[in-house]
Protein backbone atom coordinates (compact mmCIF):
# COMPACT_ATOMS: atom_id res chain seq x y z
CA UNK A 1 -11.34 3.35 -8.16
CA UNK A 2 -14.90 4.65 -9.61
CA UNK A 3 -16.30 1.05 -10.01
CA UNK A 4 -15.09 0.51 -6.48
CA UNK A 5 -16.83 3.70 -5.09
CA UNK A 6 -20.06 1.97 -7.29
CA UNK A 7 -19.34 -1.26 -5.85
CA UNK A 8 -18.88 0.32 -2.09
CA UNK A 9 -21.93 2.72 -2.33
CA UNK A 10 -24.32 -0.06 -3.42
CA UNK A 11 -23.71 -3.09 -1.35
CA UNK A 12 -23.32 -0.69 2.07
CA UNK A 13 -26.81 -0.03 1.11
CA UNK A 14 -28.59 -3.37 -0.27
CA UNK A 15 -26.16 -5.59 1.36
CA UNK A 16 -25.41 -4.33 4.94
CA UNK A 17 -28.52 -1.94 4.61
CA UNK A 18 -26.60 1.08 6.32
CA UNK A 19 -29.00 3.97 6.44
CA UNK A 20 -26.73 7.28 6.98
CA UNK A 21 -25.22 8.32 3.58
CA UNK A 22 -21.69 9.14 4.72
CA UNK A 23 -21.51 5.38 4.99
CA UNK A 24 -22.17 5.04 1.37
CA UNK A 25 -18.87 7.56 0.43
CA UNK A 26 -15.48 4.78 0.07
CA UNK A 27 -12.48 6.94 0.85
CA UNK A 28 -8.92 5.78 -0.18
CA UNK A 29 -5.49 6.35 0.11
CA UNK A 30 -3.29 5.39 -3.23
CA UNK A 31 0.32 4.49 -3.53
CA UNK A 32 2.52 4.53 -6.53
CA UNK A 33 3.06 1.24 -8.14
CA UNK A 34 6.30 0.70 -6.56
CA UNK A 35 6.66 -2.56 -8.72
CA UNK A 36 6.50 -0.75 -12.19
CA UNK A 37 9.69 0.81 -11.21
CA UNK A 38 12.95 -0.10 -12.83
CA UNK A 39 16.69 -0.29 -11.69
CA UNK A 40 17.80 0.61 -14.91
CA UNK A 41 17.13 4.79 -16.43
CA UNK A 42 15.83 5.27 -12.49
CA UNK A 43 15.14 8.94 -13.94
CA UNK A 44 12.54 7.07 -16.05
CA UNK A 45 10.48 6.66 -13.11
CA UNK A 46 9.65 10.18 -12.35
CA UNK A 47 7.32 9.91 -15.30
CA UNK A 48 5.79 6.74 -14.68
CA UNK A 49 5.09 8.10 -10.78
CA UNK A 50 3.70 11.39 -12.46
CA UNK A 51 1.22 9.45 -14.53
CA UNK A 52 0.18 6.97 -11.76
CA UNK A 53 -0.13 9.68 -9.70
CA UNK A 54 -2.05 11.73 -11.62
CA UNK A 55 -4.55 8.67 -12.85
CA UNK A 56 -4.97 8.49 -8.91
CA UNK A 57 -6.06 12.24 -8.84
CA UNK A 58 -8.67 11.60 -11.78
CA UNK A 59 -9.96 8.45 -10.12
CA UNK A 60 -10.79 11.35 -6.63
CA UNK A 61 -7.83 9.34 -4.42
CA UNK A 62 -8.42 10.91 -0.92
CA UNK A 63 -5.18 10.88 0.14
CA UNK A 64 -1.71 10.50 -1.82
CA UNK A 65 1.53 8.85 -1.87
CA UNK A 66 3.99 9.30 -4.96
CA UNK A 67 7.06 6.66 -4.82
CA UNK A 68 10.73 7.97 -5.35
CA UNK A 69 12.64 7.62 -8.40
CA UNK A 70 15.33 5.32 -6.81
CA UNK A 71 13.22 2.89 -4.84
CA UNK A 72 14.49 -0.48 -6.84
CA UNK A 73 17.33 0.51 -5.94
CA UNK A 74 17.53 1.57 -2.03
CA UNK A 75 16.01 3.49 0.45
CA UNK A 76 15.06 6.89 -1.25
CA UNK A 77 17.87 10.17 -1.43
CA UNK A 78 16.36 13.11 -0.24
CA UNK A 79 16.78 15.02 -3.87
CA UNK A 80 14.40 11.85 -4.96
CA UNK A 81 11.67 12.57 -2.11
CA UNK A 82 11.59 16.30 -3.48
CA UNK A 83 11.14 14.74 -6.81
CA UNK A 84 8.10 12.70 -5.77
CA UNK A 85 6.76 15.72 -3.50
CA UNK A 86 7.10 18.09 -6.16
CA UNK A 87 5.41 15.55 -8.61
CA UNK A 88 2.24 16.20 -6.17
CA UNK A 89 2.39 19.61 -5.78
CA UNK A 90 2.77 19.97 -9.34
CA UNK A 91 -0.48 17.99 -10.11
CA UNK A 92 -2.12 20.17 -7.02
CA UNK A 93 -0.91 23.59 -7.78
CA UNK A 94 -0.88 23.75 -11.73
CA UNK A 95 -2.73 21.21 -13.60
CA UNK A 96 -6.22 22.43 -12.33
CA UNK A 97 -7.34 18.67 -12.30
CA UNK A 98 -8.32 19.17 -8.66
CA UNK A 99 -11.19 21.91 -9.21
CA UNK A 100 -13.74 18.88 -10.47
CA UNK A 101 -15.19 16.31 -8.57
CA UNK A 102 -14.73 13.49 -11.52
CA UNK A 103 -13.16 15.00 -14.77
CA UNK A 104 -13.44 11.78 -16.42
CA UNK A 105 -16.93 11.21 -15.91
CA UNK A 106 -19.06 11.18 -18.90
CA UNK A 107 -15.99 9.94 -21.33
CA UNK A 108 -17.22 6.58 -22.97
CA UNK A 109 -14.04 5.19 -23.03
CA UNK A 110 -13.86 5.75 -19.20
CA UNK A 111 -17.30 4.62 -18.17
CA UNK A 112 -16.97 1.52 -20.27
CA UNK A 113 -14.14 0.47 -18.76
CA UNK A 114 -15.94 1.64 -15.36
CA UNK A 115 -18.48 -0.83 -16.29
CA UNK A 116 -16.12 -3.46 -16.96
CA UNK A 117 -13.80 -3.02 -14.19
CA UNK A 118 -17.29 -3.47 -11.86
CA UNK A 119 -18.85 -6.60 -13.77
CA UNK A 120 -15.04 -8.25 -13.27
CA UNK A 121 -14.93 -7.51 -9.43
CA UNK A 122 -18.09 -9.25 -9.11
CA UNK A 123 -16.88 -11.89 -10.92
CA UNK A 124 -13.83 -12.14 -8.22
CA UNK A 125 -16.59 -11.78 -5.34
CA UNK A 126 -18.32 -15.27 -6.81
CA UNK A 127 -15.22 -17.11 -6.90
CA UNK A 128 -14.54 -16.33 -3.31
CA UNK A 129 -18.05 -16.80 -2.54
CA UNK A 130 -17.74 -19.99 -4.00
CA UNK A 131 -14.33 -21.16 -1.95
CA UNK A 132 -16.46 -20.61 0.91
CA UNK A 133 -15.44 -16.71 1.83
CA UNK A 134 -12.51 -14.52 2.26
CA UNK A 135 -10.79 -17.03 5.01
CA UNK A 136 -11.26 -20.63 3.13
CA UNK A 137 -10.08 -18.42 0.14
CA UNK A 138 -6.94 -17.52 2.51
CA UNK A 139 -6.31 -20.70 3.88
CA UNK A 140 -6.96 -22.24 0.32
CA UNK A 141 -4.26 -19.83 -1.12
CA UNK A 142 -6.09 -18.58 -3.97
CA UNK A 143 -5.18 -15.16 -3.33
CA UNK A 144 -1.57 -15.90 -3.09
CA UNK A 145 -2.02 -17.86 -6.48
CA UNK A 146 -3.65 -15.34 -7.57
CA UNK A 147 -1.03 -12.97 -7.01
CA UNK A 148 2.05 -15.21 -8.18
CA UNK A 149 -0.03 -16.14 -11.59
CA UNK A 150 0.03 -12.60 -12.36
CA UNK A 151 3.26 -11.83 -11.33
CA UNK A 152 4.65 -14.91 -13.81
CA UNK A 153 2.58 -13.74 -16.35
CA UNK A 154 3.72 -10.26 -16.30
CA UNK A 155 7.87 -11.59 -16.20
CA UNK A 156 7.03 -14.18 -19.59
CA UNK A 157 5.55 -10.77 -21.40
CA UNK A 158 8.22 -8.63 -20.52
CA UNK A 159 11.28 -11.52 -20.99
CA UNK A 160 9.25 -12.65 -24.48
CA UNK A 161 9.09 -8.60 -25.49
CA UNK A 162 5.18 -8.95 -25.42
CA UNK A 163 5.15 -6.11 -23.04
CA UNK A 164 7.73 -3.16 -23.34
CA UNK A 165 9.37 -1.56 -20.74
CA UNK A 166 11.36 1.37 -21.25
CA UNK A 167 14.80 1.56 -20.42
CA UNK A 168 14.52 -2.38 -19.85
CA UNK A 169 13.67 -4.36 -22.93
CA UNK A 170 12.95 -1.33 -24.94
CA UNK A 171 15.67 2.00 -25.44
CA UNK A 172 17.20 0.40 -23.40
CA UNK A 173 21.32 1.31 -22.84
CA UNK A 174 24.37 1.06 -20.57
CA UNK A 175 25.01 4.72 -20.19
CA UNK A 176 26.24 5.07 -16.30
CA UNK A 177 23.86 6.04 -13.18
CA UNK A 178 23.71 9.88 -12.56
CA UNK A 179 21.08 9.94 -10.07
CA UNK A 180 22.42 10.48 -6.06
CA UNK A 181 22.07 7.47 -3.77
CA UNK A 182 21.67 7.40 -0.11
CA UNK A 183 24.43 6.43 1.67
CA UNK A 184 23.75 5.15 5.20
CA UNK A 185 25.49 6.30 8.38
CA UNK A 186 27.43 3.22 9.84
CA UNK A 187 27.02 4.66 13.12
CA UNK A 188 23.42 4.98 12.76
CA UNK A 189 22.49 1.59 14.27
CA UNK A 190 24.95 1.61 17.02
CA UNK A 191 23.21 5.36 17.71
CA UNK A 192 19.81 3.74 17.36
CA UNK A 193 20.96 0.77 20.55
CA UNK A 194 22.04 3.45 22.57
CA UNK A 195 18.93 5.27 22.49
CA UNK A 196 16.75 2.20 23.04
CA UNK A 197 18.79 1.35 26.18
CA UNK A 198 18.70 4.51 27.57
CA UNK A 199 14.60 4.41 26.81
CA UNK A 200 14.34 1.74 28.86
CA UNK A 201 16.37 3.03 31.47
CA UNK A 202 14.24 5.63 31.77
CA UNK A 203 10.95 5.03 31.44
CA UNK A 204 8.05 3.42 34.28
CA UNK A 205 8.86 -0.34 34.05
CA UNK A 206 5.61 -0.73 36.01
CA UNK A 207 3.14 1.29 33.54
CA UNK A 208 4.75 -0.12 30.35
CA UNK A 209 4.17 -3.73 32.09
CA UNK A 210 0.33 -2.90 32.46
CA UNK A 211 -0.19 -1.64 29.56
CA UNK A 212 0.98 -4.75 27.85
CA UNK A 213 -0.91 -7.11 30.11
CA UNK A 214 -4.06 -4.54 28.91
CA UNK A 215 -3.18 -5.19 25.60
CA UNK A 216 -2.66 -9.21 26.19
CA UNK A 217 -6.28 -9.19 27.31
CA UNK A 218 -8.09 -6.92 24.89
CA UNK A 219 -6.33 -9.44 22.14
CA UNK A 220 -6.89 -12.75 24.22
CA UNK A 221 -10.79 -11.31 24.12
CA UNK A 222 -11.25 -9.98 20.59
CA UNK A 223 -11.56 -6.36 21.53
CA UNK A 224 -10.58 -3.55 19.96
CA UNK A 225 -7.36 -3.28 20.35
CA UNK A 226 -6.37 0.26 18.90
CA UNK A 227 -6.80 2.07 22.24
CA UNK A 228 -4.72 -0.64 23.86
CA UNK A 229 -1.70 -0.13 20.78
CA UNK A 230 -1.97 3.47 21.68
CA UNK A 231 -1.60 3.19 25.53
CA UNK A 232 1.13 1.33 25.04
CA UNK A 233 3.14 3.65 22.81
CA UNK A 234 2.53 6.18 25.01
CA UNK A 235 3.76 3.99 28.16
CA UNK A 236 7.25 3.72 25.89
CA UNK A 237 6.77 0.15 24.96
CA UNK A 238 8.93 -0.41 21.96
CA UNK A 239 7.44 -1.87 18.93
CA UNK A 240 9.44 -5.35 19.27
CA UNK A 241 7.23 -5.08 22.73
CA UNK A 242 4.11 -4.55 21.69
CA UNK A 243 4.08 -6.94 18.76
CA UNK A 244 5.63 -9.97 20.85
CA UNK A 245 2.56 -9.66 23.27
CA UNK A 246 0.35 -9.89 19.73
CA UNK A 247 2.53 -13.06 18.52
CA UNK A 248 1.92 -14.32 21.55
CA UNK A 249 -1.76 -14.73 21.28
CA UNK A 250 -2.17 -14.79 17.81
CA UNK A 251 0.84 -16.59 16.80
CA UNK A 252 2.64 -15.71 13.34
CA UNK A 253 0.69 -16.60 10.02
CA UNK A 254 2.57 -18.52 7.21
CA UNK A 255 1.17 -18.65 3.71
CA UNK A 256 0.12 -22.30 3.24
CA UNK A 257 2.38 -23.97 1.09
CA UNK A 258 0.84 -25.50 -2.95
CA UNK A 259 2.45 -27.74 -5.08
């Protein structure tokens, strides 16, 4: 995050030559790593979300999201969403971490790896350059290889013990689940129909029409389509709706397919 804000800060300035400096400032939300959670001692993950989180909060993270404890393994309980909230307001209210601008800066250990974080972006930035930019790189699938190399590599480390995870391949034991799970309502879809229907029932046929057709045309002309999504939500088209008139202009991507 502080080599991007480098990164961002410099080419706004030398690359796209922007003049006001509030166009220099990168502001970003940060999630949890939702994939560095485990199935197995799902209490484990409270401290893995506290440190992620509070690297985030180091790194000056605008805006925060802290995963649950029980993600890998459904749709979060509420006693886990308190968790993760409380995990927050914990680094907010009592670590103190939010009263400097960059605590970190001026650690060597931090800046070099600042440093080396940027020079290795740039590195990335060449190689798409060199596929021809961000789309050939797309179509290409390099990210997508990209992304499945590292995944593979990460699997071989933990299967061959190279990489230790807790609870998994490391202290790891078969001591029985403690933690609450959600339990869905099995009326809650046949609830969620009924209100749809009577939405539709109820709502100006005529203005949700036109504000689809708006939206058709804004997308069939490469506008901005953001004022368009938000007439329409506010005409009561549904989301199925709105996306259908976006498929049908756009069409649905598929991830090209390497041997």
């Amino acid at each position: 995050m502080r080599a991007a804000r480098r990164i961002w800060a410099r080419e706004m300035r030398e690359t796209f030559g922007a003049k006001n400096p509030r166009s220099w400032l990168m502001r970003f939300h940060t999630q949890t790593a939702g994939v560095s959670l485990t199935a197995q001692q799902p209490e484990n993950n409270i401290a893995r979300v506290a440190i992620q989180a509070l690297a985030a909060v180091l790194a000056g993270t605008q805006s925060l999201h802290t995963n649950s404890m029980d993600e890998a393994l459904a749709l979060p309980s509420e006693k886990a969403v308190t968790v993760a909230l409380r995990t927050q307001q914990i680094i907010a209210e009592e670590t103190g971490v939010t009263n400097t601008v960059d605590p970190l800066g001026g650690s060597y250990f931090v800046e070099a790896l600042t440093d080396k974080a940027e020079a290795e972006v740039y590195k990335y930035f060449q190689r798409i350059e060199d596929l021809g930019g961000v789309l050939p790189a797309i179509e290409s699938g390099f990210f997508q290889q990209e992304i499945a190399d590292s995944s593979y590599q990460h699997q071989r480390e933990r299967e061959s013990g190279e990489r230790f995870i807790v609870g998994v391949n490391k202290h790891a034991n078969d001591d029985p689940m403690e933690i609450p799970m959600l339990k869905m309502d099995p009326d809650g879809y046949d609830r969620q129909m009924a209100r749809l229907q009577q939405l539709r029932q109820e709502r100006d046929h005529a203005v949700v029409q036109q504000a689809l057709d708006r939206l058709r045309v804004a997308c069939q002309n490469d506008d901005n389509t953001m004022p368009y999504l938000i007439q329409a939500a506010k005409a009561y088209a549904t989301l199925g709706e709105i996306t259908d008139v976006m498929r049908e202009v756009f069409g649905v991507y598929h991830e090209p397919v390497h041997i």
